[in-house]
C-alpha atoms as a PDB file:
ATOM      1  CA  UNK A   1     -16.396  -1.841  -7.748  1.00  0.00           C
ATOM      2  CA  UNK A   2     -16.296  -5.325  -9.299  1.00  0.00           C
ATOM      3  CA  UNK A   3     -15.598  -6.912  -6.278  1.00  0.00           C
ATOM      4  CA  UNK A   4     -18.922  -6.315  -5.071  1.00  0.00           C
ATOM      5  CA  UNK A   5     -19.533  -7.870  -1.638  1.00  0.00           C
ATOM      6  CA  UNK A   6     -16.796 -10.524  -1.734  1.00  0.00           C
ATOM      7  CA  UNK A   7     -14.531  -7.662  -0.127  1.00  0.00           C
ATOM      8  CA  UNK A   8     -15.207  -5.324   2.720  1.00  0.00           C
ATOM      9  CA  UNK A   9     -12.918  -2.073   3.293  1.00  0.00           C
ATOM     10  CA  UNK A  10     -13.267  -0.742   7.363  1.00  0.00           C
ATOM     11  CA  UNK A  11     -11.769   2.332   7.705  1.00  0.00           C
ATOM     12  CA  UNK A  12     -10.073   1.946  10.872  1.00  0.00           C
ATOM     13  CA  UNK A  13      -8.610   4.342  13.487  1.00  0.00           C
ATOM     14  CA  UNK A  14      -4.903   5.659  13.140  1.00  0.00           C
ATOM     15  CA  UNK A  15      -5.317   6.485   9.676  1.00  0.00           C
ATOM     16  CA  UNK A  16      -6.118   2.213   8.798  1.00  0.00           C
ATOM     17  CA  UNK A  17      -7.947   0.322   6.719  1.00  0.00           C
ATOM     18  CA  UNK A  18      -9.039  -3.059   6.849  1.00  0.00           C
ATOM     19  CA  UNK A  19      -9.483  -5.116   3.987  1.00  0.00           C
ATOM     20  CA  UNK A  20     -11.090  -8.461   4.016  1.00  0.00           C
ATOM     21  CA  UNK A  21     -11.675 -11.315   1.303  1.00  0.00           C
ATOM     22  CA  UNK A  22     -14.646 -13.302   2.103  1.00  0.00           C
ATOM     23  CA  UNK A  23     -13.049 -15.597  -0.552  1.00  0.00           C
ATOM     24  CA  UNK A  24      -9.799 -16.926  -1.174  1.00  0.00           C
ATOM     25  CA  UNK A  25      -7.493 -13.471  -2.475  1.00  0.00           C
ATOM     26  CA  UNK A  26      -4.047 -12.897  -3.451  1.00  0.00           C
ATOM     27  CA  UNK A  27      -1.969 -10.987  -1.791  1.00  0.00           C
ATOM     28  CA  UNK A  28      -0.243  -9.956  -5.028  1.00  0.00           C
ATOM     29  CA  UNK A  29      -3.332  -9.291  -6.368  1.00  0.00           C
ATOM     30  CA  UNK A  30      -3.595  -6.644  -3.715  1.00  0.00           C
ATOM     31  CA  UNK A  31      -0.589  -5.853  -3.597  1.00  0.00           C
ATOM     32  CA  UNK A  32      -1.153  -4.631  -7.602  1.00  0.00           C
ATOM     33  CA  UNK A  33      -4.497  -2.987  -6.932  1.00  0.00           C
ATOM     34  CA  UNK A  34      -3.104  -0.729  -4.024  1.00  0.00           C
ATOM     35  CA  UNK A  35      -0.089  -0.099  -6.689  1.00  0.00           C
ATOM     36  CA  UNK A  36      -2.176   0.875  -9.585  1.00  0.00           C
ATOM     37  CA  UNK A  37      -4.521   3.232  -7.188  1.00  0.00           C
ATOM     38  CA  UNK A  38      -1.366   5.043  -6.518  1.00  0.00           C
ATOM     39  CA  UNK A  39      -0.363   5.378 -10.024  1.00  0.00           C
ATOM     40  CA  UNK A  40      -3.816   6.295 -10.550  1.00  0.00           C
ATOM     41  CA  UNK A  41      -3.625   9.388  -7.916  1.00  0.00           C
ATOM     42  CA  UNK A  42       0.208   9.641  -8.519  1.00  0.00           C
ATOM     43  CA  UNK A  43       0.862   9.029  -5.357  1.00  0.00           C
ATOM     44  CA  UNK A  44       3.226   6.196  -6.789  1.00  0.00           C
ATOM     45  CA  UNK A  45       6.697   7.936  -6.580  1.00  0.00           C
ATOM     46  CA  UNK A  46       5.953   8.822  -3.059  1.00  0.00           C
ATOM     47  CA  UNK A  47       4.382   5.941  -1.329  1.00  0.00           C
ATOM     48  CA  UNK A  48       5.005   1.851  -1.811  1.00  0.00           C
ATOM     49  CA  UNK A  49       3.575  -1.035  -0.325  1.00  0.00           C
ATOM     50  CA  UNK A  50       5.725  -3.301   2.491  1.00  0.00           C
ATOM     51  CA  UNK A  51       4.248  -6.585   3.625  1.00  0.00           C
ATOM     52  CA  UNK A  52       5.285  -6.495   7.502  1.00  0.00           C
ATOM     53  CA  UNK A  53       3.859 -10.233   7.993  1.00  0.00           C
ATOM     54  CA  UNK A  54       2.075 -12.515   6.032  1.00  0.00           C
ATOM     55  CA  UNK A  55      -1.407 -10.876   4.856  1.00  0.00           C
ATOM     56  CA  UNK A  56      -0.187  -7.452   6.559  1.00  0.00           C
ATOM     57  CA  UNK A  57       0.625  -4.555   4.074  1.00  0.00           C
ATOM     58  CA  UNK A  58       1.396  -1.118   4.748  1.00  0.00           C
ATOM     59  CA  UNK A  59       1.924   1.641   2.826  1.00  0.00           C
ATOM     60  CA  UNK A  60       5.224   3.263   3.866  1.00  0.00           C
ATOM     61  CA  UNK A  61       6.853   6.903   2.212  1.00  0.00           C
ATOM     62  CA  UNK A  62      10.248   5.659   0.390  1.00  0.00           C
ATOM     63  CA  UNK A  63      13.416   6.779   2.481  1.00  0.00           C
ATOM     64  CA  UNK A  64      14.686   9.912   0.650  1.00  0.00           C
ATOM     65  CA  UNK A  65      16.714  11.000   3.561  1.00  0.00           C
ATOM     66  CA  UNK A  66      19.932   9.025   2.400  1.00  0.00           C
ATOM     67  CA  UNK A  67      19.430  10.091  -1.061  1.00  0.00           C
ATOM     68  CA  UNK A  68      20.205  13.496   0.717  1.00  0.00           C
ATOM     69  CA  UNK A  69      23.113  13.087   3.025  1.00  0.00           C
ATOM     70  CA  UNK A  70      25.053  11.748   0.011  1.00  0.00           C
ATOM     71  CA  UNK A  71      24.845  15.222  -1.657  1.00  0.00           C
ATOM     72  CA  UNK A  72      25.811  17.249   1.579  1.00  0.00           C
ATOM     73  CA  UNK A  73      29.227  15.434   1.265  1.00  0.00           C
ATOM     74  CA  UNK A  74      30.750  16.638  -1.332  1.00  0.00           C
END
C-alpha cells in the first residue's frame, strides 16, 4: 500500500496480527484505517475496534445479546 516499508503486518497465531510503525504512528490513525477496511468489507456493523491498553487494539463483535433479552420480556 502507501505505507510501503514504514509498516510491517505479522500475522500472528490465535487468529493475530501484529502491526508495527517503524516511524512515529497514530493510533487514531489506525484506529480509522482498521474502521474504513471494515466499511470497506462491511464487516462494520458487526465488528469495532477496543483499545485494551495503550497501543493495543482489538477487534471485538458488538454485544447484541442484551439487545435480545429486552425483547423476550415483554
Amino acid at each position: 500500500g502507501n505505507l510501503g516499508e514504514r509498516i510491517t503486518v505479522t500475522n500472528l497465531n490465535d487468529g493475530k496480527i501484529e502491526v508495527v510503525a517503524h516511524q512515529e504512528f497514530s493510533g487514531r490513525y489506525l484506529k480509522y484505517l482498521t474502521k474504513k477496511f471494515l466499511k470497506k468489507q462491511q464487516l462494520r456493523d458487526w465488528l469495532r475496534v477496543v483499545s485494551t491498553s495503550k497501543g493495543v487494539y482489538e477487534l471485538r463483535f458488538y454485544n447484541v445479546v442484551g439487545e435480545n433479552e429486552e425483547e423476550d420480556d415483554e
